[in-house]
C-alpha atoms as a PDB file:
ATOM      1  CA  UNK A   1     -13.201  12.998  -3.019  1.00  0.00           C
ATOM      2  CA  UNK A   2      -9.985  10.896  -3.731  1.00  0.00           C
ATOM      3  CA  UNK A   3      -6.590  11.151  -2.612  1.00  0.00           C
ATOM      4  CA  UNK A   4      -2.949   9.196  -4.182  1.00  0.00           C
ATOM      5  CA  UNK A   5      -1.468   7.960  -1.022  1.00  0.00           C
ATOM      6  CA  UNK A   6       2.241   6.734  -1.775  1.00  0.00           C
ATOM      7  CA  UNK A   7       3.528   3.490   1.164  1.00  0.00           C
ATOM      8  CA  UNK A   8       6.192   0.818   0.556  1.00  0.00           C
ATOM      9  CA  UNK A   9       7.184   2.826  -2.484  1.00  0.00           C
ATOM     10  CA  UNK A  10       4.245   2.174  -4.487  1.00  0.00           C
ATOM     11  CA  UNK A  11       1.378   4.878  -5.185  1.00  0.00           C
ATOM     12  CA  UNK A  12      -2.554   3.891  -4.982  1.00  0.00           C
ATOM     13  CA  UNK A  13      -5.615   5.612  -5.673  1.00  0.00           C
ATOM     14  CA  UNK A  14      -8.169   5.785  -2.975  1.00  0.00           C
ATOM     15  CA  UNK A  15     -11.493   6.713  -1.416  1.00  0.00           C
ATOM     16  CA  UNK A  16     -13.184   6.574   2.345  1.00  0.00           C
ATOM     17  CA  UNK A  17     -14.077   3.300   2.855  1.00  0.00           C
ATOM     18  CA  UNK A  18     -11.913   1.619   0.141  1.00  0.00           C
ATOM     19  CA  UNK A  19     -10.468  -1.760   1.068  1.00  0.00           C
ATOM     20  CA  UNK A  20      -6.937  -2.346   0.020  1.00  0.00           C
ATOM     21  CA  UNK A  21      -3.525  -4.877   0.376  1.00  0.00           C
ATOM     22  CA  UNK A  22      -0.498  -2.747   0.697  1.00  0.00           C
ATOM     23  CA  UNK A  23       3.499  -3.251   2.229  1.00  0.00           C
ATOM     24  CA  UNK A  24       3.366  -4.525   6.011  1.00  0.00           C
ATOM     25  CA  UNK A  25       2.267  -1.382   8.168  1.00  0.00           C
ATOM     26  CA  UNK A  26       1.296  -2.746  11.896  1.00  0.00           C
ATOM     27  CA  UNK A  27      -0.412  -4.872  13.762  1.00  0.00           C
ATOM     28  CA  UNK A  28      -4.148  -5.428  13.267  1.00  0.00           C
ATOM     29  CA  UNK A  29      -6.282  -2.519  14.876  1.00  0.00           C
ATOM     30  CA  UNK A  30      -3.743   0.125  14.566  1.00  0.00           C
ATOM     31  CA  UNK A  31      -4.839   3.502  13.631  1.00  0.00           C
ATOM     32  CA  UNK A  32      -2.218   4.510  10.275  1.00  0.00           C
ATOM     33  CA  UNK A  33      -2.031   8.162   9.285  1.00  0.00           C
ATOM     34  CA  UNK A  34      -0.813   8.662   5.313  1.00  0.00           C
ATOM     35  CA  UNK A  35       0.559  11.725   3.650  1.00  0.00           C
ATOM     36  CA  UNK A  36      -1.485  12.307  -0.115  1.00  0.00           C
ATOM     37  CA  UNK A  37       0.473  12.498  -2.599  1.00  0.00           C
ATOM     38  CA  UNK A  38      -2.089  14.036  -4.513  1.00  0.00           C
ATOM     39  CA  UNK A  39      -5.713  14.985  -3.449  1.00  0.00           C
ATOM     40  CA  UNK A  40      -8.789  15.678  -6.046  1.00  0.00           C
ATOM     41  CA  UNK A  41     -12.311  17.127  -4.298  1.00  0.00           C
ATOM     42  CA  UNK A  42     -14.294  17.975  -6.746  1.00  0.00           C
ATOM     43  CA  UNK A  43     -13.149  20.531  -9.269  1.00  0.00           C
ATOM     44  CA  UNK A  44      -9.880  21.281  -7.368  1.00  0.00           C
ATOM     45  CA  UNK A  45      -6.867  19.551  -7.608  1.00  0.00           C
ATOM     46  CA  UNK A  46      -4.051  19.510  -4.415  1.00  0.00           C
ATOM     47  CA  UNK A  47      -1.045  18.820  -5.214  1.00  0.00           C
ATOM     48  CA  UNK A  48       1.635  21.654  -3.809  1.00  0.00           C
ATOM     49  CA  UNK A  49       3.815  20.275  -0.683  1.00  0.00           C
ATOM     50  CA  UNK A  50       2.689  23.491   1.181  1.00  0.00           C
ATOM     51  CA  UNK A  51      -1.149  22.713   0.721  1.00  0.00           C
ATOM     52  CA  UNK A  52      -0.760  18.703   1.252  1.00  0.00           C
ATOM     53  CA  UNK A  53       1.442  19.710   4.593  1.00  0.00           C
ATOM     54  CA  UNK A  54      -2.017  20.011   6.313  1.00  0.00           C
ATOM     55  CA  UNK A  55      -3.968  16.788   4.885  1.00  0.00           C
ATOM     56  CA  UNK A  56      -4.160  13.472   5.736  1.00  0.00           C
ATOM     57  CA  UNK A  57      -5.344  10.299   5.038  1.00  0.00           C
ATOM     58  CA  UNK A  58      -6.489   7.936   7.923  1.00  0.00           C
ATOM     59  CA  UNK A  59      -6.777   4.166   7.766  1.00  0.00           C
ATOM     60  CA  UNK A  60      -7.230   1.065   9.989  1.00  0.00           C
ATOM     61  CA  UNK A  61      -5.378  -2.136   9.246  1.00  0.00           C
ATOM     62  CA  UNK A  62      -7.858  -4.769   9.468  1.00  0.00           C
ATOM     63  CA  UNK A  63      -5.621  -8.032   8.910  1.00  0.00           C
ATOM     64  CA  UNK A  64      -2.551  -9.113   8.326  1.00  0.00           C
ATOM     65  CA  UNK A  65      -2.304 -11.761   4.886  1.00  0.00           C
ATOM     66  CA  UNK A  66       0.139 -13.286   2.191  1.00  0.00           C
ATOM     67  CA  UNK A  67       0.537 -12.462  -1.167  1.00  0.00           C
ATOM     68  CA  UNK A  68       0.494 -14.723  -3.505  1.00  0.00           C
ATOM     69  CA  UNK A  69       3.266 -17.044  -3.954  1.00  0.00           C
ATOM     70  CA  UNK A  70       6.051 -16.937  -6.358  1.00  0.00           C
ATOM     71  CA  UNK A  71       8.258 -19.633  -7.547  1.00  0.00           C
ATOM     72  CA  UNK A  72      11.640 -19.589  -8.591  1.00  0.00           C
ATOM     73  CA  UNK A  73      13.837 -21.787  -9.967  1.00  0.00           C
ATOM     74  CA  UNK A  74      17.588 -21.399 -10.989  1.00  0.00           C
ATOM     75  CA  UNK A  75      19.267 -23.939 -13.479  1.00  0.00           C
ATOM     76  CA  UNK A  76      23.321 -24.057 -14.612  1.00  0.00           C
ATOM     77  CA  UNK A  77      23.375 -26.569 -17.584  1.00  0.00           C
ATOM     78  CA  UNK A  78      25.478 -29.284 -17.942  1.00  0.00           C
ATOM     79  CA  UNK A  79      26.502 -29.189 -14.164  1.00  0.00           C
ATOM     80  CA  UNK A  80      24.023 -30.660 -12.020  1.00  0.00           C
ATOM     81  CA  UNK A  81      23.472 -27.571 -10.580  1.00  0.00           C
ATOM     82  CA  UNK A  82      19.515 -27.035  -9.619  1.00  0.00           C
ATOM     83  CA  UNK A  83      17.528 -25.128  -6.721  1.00  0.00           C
ATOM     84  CA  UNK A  84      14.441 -24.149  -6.621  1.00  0.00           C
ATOM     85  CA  UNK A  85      12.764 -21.570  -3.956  1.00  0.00           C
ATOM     86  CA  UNK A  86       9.500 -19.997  -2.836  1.00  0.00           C
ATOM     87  CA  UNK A  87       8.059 -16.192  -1.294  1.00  0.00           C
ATOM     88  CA  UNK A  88       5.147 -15.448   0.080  1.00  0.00           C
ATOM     89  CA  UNK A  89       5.143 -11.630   0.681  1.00  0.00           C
ATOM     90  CA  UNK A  90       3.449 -10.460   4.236  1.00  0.00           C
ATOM     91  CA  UNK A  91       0.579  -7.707   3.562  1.00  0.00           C
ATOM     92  CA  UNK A  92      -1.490  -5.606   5.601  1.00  0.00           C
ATOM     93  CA  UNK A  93      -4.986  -5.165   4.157  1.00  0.00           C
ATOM     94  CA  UNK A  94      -6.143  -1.539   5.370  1.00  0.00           C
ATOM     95  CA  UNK A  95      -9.501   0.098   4.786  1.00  0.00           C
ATOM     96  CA  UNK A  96      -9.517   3.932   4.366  1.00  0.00           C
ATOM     97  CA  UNK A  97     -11.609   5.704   7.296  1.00  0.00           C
ATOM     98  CA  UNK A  98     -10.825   9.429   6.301  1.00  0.00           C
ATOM     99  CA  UNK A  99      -9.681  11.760   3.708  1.00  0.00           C
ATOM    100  CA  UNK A 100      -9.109  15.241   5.219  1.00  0.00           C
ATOM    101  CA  UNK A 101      -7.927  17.974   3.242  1.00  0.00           C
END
């Protein structure tokens, strides 16, 4: 059983017990209920509002980290105009406890 979870405007693919890095959701411990986007067990396929209204996906975030950094640098020629700047992005990694459908 699988389930597409959608958070911070992204969509990922996952299964009980899965370890993943998604937007910032809470502090470390917290329990984090997800609506499916879609949900695949077995042979059948959920993906109707009306049936997904009733499942959920459980997770745990188990730390908080940083992705990885990105550099940026912005130029003007001929005017001595220069600046460079960094971003680390704050994550939460979660692991997936439950899929219920």
């Amino acid at each position: 059983m699988y389930a597409v979870i959608r958070t911070g405007g992204k969509q990922y693919k996952v299964e009980q017990g899965q370890i993943l890095d998604v937007e910032l959701l809470g502090e470390p411990g917290a329990e984090v209920e997800l609506t499916p986007v879609l949900l695949v067990d077995g042979e059948s396929v959920t993906a109707a509002p009306d049936q997904l209204g009733k499942a959920k996906v459980t997770a745990t975030v188990v730390e908080s980290v940083k992705d990885a950094k990105i550099d940026g640098f912005t130029y003007k020629n001929k005017s001595n105009q220069r600046r460079r700047w960094g971003h680390r992005q704050h994550k939460s990694r979660i692991q997936i406890t439950a899929i219920k459908a």
